[in-house]
C-alpha atoms as a PDB file:
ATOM      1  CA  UNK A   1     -37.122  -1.734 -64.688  1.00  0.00           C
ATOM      2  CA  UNK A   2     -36.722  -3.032 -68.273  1.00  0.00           C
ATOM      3  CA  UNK A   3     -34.260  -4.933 -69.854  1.00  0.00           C
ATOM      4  CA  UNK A   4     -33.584  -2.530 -72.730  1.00  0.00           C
ATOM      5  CA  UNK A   5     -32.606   0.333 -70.374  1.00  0.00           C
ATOM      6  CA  UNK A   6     -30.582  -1.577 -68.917  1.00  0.00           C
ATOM      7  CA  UNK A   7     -28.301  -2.779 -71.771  1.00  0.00           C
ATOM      8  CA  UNK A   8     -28.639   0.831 -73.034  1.00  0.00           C
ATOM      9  CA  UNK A   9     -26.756   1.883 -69.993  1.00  0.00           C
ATOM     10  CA  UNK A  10     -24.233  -0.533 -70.223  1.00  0.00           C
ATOM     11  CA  UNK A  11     -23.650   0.177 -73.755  1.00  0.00           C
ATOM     12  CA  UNK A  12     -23.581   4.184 -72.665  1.00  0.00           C
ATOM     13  CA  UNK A  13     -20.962   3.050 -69.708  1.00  0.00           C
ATOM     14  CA  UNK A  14     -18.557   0.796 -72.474  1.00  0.00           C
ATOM     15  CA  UNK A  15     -18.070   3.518 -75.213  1.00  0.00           C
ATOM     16  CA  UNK A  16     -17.885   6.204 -72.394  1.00  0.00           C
ATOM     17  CA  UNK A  17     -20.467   8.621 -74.575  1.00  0.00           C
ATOM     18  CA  UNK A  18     -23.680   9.296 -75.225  1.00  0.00           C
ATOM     19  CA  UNK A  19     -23.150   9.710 -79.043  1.00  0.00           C
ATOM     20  CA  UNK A  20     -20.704   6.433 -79.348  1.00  0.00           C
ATOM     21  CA  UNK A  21     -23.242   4.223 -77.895  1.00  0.00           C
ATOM     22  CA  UNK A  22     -26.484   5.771 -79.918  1.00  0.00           C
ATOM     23  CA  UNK A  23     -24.236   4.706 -83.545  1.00  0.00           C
ATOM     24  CA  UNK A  24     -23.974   1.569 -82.133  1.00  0.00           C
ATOM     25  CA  UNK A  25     -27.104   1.043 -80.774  1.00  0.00           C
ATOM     26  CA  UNK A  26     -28.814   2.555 -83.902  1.00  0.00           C
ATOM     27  CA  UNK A  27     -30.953   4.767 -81.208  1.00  0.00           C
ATOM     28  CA  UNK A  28     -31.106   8.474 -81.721  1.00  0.00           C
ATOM     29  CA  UNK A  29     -28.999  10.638 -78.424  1.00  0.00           C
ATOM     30  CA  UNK A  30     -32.029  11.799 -76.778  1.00  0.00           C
ATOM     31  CA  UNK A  31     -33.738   8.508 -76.834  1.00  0.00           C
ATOM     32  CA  UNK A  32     -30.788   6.845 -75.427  1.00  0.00           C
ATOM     33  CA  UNK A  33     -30.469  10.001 -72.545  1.00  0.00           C
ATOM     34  CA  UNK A  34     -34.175   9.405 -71.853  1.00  0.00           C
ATOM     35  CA  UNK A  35     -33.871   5.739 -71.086  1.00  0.00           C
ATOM     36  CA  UNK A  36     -30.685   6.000 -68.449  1.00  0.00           C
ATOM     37  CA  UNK A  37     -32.546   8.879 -67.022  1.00  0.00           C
ATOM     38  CA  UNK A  38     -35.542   6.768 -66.216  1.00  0.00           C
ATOM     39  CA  UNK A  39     -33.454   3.915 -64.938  1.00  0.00           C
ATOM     40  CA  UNK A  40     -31.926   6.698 -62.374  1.00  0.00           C
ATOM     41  CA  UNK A  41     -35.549   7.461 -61.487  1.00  0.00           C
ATOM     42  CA  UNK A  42     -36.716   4.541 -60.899  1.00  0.00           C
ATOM     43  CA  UNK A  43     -33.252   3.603 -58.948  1.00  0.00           C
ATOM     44  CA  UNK A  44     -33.411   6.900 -57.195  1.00  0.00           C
ATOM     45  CA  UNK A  45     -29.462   7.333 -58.066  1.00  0.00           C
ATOM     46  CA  UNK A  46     -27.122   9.640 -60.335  1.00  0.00           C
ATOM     47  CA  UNK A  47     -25.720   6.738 -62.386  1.00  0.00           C
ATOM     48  CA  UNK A  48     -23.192   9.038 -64.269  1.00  0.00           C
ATOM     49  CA  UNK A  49     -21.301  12.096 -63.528  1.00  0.00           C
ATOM     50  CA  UNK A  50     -21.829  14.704 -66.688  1.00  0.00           C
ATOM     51  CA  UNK A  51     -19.879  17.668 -65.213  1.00  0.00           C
ATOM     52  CA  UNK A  52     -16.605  16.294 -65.980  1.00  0.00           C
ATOM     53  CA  UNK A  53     -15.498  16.154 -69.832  1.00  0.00           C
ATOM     54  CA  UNK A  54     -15.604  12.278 -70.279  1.00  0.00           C
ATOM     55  CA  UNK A  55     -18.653  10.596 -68.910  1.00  0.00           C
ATOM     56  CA  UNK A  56     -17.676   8.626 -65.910  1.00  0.00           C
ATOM     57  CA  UNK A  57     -19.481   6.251 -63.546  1.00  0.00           C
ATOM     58  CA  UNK A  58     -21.132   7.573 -60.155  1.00  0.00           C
ATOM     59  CA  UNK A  59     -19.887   4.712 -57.426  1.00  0.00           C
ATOM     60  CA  UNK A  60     -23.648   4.048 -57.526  1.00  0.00           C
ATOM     61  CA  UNK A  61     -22.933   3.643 -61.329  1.00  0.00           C
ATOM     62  CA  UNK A  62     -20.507   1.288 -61.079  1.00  0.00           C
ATOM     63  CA  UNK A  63     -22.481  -1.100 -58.630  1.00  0.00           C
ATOM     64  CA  UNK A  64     -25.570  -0.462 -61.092  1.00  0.00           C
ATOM     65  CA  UNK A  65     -23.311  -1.622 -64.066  1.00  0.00           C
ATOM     66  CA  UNK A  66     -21.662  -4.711 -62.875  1.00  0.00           C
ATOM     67  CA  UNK A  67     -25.109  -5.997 -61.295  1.00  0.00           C
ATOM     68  CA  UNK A  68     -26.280  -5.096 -64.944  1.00  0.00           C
ATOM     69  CA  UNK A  69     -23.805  -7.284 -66.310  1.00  0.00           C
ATOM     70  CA  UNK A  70     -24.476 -10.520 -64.782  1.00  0.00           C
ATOM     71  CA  UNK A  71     -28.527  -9.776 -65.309  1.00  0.00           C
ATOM     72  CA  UNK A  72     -28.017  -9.162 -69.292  1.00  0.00           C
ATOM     73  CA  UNK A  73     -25.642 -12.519 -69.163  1.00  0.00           C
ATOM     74  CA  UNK A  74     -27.721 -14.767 -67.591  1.00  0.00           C
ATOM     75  CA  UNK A  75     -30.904 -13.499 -70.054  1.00  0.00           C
ATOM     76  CA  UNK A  76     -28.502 -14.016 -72.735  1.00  0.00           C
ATOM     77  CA  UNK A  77     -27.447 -17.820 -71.633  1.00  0.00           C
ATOM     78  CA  UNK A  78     -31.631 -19.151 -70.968  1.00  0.00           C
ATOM     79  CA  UNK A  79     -31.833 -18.304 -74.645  1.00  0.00           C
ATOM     80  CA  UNK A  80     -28.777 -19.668 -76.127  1.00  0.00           C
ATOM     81  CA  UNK A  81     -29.719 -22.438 -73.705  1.00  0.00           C
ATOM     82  CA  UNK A  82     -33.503 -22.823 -75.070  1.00  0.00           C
ATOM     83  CA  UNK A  83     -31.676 -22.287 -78.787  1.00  0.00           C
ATOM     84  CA  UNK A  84     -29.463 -25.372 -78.474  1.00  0.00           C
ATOM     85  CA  UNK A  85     -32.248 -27.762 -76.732  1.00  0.00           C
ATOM     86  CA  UNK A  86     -33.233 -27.641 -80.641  1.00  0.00           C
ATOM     87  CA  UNK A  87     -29.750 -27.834 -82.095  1.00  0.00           C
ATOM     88  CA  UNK A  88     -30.272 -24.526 -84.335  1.00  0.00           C
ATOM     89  CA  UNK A  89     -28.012 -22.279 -85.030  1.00  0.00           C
ATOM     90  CA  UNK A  90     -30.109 -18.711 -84.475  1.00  0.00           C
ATOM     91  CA  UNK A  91     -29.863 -15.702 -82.575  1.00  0.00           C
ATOM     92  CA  UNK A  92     -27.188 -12.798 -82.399  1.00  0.00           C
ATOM     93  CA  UNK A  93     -23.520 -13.159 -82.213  1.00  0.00           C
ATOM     94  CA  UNK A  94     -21.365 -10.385 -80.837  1.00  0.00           C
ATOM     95  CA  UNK A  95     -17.874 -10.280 -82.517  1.00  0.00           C
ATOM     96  CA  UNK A  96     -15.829  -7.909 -81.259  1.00  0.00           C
ATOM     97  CA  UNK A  97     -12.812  -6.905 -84.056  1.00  0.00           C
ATOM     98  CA  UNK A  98     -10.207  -3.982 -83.946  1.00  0.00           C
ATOM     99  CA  UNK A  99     -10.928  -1.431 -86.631  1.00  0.00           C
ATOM    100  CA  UNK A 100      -7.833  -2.639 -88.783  1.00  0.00           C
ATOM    101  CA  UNK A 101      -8.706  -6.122 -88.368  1.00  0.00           C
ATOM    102  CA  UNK A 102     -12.219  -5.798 -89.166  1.00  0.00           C
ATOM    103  CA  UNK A 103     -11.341  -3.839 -92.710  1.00  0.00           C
ATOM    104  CA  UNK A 104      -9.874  -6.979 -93.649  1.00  0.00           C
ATOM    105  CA  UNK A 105     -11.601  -9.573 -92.670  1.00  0.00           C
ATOM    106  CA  UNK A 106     -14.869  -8.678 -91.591  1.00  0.00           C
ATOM    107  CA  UNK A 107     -17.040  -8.237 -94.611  1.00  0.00           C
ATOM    108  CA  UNK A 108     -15.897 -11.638 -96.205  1.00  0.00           C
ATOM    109  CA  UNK A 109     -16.923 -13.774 -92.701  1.00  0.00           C
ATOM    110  CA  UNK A 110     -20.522 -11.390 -92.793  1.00  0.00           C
ATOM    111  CA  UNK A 111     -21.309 -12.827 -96.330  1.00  0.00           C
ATOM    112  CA  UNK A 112     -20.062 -16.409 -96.089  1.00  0.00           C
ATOM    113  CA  UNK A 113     -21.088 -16.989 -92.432  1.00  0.00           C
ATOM    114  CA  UNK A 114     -24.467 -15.494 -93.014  1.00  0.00           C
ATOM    115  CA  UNK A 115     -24.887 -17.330 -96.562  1.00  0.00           C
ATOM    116  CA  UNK A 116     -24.368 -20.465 -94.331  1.00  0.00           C
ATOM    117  CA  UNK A 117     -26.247 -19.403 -91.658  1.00  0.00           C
ATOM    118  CA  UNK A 118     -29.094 -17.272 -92.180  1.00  0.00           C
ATOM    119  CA  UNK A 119     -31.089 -17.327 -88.572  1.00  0.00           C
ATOM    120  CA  UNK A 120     -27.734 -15.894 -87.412  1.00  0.00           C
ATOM    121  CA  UNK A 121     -27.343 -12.313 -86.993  1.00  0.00           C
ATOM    122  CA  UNK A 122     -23.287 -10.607 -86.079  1.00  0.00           C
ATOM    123  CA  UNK A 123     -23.393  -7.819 -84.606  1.00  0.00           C
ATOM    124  CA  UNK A 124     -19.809  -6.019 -85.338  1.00  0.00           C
ATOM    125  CA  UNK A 125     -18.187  -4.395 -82.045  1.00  0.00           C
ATOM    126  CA  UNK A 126     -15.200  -2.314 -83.646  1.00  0.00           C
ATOM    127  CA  UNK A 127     -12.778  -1.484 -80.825  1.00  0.00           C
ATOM    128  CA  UNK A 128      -9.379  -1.185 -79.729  1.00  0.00           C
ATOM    129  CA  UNK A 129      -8.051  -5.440 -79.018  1.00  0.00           C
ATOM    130  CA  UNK A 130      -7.248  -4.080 -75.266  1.00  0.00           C
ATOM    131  CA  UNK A 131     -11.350  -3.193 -74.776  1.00  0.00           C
ATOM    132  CA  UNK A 132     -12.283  -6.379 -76.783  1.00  0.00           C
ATOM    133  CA  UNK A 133     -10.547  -8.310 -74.662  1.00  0.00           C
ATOM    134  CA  UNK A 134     -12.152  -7.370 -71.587  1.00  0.00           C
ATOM    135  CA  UNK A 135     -15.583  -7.176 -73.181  1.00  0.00           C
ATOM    136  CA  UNK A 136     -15.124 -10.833 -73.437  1.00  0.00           C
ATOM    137  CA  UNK A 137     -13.849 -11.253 -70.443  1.00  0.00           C
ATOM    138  CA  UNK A 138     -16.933  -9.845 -69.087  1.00  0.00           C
ATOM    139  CA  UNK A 139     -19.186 -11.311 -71.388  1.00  0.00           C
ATOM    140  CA  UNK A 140     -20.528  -8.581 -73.218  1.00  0.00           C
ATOM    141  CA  UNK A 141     -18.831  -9.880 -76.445  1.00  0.00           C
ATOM    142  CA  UNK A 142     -19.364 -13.510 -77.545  1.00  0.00           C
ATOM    143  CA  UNK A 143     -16.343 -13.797 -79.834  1.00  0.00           C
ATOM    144  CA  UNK A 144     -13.328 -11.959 -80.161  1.00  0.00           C
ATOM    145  CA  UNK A 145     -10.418 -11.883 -82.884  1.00  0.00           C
ATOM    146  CA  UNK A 146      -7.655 -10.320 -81.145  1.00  0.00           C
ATOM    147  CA  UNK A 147      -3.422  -9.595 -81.162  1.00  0.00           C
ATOM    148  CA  UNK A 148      -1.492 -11.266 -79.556  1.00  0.00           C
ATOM    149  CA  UNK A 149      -0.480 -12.477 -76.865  1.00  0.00           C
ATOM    150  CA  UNK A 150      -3.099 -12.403 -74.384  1.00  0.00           C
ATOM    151  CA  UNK A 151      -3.510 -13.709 -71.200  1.00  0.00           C
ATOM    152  CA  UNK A 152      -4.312 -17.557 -71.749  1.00  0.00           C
ATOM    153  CA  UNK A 153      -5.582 -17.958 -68.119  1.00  0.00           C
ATOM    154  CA  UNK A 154      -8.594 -15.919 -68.706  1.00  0.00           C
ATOM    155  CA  UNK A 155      -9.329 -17.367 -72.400  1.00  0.00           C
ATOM    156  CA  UNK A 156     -10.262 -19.847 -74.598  1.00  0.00           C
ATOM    157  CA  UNK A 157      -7.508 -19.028 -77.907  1.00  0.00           C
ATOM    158  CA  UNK A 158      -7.418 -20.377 -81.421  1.00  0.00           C
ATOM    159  CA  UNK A 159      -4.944 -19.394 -84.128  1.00  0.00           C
ATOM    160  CA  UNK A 160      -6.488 -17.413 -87.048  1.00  0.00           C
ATOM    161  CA  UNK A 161      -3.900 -15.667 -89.000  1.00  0.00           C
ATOM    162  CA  UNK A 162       0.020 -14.897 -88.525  1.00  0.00           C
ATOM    163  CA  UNK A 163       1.321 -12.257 -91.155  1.00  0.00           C
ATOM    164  CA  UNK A 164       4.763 -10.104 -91.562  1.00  0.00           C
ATOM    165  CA  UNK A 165       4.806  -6.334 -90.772  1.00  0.00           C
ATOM    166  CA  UNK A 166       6.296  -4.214 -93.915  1.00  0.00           C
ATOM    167  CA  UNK A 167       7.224  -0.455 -94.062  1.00  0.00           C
ATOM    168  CA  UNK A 168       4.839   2.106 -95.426  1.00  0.00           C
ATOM    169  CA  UNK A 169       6.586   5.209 -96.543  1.00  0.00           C
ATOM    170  CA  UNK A 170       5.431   7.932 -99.517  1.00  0.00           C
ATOM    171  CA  UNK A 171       7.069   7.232-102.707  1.00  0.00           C
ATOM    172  CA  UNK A 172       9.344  10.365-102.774  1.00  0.00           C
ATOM    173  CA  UNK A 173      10.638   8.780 -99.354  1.00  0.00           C
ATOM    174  CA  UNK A 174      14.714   7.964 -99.469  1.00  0.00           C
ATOM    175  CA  UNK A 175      13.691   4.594 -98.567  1.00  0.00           C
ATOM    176  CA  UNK A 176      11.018   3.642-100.903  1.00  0.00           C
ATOM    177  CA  UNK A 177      13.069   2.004-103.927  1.00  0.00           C
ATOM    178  CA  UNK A 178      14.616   0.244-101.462  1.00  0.00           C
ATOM    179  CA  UNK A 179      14.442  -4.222-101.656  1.00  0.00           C
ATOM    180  CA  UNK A 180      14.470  -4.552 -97.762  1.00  0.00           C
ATOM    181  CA  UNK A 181      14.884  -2.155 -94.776  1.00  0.00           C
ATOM    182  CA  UNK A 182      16.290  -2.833 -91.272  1.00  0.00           C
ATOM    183  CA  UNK A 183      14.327  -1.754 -88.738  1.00  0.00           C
ATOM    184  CA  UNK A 184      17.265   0.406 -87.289  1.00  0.00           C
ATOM    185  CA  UNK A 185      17.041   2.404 -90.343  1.00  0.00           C
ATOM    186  CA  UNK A 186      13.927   3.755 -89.014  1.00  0.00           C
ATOM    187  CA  UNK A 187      15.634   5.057 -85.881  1.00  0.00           C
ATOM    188  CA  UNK A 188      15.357   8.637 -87.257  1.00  0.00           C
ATOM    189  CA  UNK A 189      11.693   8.623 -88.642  1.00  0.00           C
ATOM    190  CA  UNK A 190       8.643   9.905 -87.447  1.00  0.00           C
ATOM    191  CA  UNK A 191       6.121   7.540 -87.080  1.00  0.00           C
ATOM    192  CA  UNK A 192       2.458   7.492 -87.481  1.00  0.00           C
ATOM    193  CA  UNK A 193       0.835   4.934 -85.590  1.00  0.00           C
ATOM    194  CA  UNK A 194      -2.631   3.097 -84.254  1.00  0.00           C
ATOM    195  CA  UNK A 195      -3.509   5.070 -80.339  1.00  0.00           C
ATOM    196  CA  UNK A 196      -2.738   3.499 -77.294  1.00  0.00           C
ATOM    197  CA  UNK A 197      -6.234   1.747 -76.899  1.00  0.00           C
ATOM    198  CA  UNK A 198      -4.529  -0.863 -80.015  1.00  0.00           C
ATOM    199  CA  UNK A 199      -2.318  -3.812 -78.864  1.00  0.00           C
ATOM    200  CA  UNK A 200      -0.207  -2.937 -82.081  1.00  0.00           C
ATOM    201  CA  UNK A 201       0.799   0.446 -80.255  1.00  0.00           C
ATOM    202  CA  UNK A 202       2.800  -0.917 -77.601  1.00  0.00           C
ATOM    203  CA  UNK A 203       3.761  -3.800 -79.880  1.00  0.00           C
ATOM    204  CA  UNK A 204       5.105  -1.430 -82.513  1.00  0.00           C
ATOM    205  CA  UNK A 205       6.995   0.227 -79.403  1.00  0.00           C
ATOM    206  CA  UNK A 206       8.540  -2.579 -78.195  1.00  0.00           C
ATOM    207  CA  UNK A 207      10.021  -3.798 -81.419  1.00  0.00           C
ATOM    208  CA  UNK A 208      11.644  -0.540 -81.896  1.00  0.00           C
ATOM    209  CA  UNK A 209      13.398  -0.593 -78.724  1.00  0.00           C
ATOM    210  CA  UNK A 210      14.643  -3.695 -79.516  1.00  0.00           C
ATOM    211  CA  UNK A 211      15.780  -3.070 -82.680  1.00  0.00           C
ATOM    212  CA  UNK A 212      17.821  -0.431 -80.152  1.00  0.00           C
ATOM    213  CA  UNK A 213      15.810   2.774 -80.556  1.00  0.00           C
ATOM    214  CA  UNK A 214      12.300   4.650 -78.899  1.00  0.00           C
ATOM    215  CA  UNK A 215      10.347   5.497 -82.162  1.00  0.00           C
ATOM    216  CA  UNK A 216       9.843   8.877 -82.826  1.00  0.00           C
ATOM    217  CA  UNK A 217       5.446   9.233 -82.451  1.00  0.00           C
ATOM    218  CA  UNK A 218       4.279  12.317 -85.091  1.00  0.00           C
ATOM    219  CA  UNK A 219       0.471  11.172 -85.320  1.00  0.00           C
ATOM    220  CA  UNK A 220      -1.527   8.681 -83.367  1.00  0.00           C
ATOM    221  CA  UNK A 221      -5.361   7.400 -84.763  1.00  0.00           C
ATOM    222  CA  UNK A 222      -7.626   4.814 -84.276  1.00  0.00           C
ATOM    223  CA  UNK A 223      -8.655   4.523 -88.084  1.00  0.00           C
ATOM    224  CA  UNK A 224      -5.692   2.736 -90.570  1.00  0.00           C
ATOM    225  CA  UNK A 225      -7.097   4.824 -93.246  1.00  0.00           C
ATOM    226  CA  UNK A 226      -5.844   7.925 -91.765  1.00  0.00           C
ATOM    227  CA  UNK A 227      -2.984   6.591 -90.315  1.00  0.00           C
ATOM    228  CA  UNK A 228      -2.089   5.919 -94.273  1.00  0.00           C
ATOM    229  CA  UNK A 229      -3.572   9.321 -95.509  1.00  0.00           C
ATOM    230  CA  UNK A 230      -0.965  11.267 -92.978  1.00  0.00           C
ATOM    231  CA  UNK A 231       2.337   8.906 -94.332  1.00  0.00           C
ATOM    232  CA  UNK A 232       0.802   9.676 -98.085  1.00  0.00           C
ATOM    233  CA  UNK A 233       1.301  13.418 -97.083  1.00  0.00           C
ATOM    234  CA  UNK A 234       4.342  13.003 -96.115  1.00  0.00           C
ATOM    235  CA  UNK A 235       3.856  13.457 -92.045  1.00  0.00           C
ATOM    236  CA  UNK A 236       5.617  10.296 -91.181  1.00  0.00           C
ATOM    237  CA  UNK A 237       5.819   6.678 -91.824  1.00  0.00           C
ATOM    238  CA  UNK A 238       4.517   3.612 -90.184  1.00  0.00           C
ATOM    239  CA  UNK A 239       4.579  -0.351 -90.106  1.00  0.00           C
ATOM    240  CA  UNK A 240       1.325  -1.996 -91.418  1.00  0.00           C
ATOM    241  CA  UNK A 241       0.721  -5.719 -91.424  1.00  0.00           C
ATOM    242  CA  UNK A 242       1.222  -6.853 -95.513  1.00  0.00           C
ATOM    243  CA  UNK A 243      -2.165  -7.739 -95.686  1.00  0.00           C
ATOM    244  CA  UNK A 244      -3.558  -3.900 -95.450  1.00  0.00           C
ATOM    245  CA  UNK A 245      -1.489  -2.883 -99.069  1.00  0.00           C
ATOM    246  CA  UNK A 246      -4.538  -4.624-101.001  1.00  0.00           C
ATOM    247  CA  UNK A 247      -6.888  -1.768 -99.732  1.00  0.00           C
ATOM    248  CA  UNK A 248      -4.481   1.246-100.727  1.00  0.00           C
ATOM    249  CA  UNK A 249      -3.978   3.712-103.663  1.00  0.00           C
ATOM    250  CA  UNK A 250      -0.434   1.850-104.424  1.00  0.00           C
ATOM    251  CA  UNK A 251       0.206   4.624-106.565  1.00  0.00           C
ATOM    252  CA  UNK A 252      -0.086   7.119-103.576  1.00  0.00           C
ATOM    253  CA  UNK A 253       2.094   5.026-100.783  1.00  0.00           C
ATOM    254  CA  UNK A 254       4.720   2.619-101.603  1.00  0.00           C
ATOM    255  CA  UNK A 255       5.339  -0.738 -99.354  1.00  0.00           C
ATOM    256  CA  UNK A 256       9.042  -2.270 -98.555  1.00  0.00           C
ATOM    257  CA  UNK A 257       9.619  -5.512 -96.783  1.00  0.00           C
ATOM    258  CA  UNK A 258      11.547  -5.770 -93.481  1.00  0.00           C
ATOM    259  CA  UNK A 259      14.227  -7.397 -92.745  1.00  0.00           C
ATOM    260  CA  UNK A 260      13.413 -10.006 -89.867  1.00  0.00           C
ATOM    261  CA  UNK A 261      10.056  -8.850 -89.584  1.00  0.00           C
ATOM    262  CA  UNK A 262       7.947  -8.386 -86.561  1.00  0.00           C
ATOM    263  CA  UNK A 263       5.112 -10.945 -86.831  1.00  0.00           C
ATOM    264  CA  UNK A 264       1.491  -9.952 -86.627  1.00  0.00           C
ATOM    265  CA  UNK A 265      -0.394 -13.021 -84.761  1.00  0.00           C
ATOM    266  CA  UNK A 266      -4.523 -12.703 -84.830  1.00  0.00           C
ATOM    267  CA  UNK A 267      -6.225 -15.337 -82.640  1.00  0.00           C
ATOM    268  CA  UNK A 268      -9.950 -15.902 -82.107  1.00  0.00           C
ATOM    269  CA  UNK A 269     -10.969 -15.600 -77.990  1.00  0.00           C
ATOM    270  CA  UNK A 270     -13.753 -16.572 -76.301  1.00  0.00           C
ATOM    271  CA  UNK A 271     -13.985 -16.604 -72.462  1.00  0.00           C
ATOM    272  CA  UNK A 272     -12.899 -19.469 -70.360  1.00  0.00           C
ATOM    273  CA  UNK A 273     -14.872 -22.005 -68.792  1.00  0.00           C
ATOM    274  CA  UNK A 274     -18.077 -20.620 -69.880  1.00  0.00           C
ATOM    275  CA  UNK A 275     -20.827 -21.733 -72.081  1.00  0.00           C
ATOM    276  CA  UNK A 276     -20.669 -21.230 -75.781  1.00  0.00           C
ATOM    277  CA  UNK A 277     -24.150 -21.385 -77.765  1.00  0.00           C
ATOM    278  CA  UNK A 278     -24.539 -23.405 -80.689  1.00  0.00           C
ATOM    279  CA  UNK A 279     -24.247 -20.813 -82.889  1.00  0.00           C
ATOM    280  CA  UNK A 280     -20.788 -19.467 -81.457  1.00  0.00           C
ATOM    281  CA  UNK A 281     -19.500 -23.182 -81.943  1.00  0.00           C
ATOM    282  CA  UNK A 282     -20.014 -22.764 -85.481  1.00  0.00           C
ATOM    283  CA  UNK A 283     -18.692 -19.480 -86.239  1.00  0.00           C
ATOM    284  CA  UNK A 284     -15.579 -20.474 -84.432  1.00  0.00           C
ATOM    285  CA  UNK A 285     -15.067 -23.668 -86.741  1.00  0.00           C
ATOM    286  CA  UNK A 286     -15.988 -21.209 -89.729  1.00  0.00           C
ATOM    287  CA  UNK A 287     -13.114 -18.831 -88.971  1.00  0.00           C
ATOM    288  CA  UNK A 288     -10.976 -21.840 -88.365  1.00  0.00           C
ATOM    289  CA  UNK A 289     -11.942 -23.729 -91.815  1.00  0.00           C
ATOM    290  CA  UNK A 290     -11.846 -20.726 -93.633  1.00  0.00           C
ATOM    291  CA  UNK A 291      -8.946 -18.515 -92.336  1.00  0.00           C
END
């Protein structure tokens, strides 16, 4: 049994496809097939079941997996642990970042991080914040910038950024040369919004009802980019942290300010009461000092 097929199964049993896990694994599909079906051989088990229409875990699977888990952790920790006996920061991190979060941020902390630290490699795990959270939870995913909140029994949390939510409408919209909007003004719109896999679905929800109305859902995505493309054809609107406006046509989609705006709060996880390489240490006080 190797390593490698191993972590290609677990990657396979995370993204819950074949073709997911091969883009992120930057193996071709049949490769990636090949090496779970030779860990079933040589484990003389079905680890999947690949008659229903999302791949799903055999109950021999799901032993297979979680044993897999603590394996691929403990490799992981004897060479973070061998890494920091020298006091170097090397090796790979794995950040896990929402999609919408990761437009923003994520190519500024890959040039400046690995400027400052070359013998460090990130490895970019774009997911919903719900699956990032328990990737770290289970250790599969060394850092995590998340929405909050979160449960603060299970993590380690630092602040990174806190921004306002504004309204995203087309420009022909009635409410786009407005100065501010109440969110009650909405009560009658449909709205385009992240899936259910995103913290900011629910979160988007629950203002609404407190503002004293369920929102109206036209479109759900997991890409902000599409999410935008549907309001600019006039399918809907939606509520975007301010931050997103500097990667739009402005021309195409106009932005208003909310009055008493729901607050968009990013913080950096890690697990609890586990070890944290060298490496991780510094990233952490990077996004800290830099955000």
């Amino acid at each position: 049994m190797e390593m490698k097929d191993l972590r290609y199964f677990v990657e396979v049993a995370n993204y819950g496809s074949f073709t997911k896990a091969a883009q992120q694994t930057y193996l071709s599909q049949p490769a990636l097939s090949k090496s779970v079906q030779k860990l079933e051989r040589e484990l003389n088990v079905e680890l999947f079941e690949r008659s229903t229409r999302k791949l799903k875990l055999t109950d021999a699977g799901d032993i297979v997996y979680k044993q897999s888990l603590h394996i691929l952790n403990a490799t992981n920790e004897l060479t973070t642990l061998l890494d920091d006996l020298m006091n170097l920061p090397t090796g790979k991190i794995k950040i896990g970042i929402p999609p919408l979060i990761g437009t923003l941020f994520f190519p500024t902390i890959a040039t400046k991080f690995g400027t400052l630290y070359p013998n460090v490699s990130l490895e970019l795990v774009e997911l919903g914040a719900k699956r990032i959270e328990r990737l770290v939870e289970e250790g599969q995913v060394d850092v995590g910038i998340v929405v909050l909140p979160i449960d603060k029994k299970k993590f380690d949390i630092v602040p990174f950024i806190k921004e306002e939510f504004m309204l995203f409408v087309h420009p022909n919209h009635t409410l786009a040369n407005e100065s501010t909007v109440q969110l009650q003004q909405l009560a009658d719109e449909r709205f385009i919004l992240f899936n259910r896999e995103f913290t900011l679905h629910s979160f988007l929800i629950e203002q609404c009802q407190l503002a004293g109305f369920t929102p109206t859902i036209a479109y759900e995505s997991s890409q902000w980019d599409l999410i935008t493309e549907l309001v600019i054809a006039q399918l809907g609107i939606t509520l975007l942290p301010k931050l997103i406006y500097e990667k739009m046509d402005k021309e195409a989609i106009s932005m208003i300010p909310l009055h008493s705006p729901p607050m968009w709060e990013l913080a950096i996880i890690t697990k609890k009461d586990t070890y944290r390489s060298y490496a991780v240490r510094k990233l952490q006080q990077f996004l800290t000092e830099h955000f």
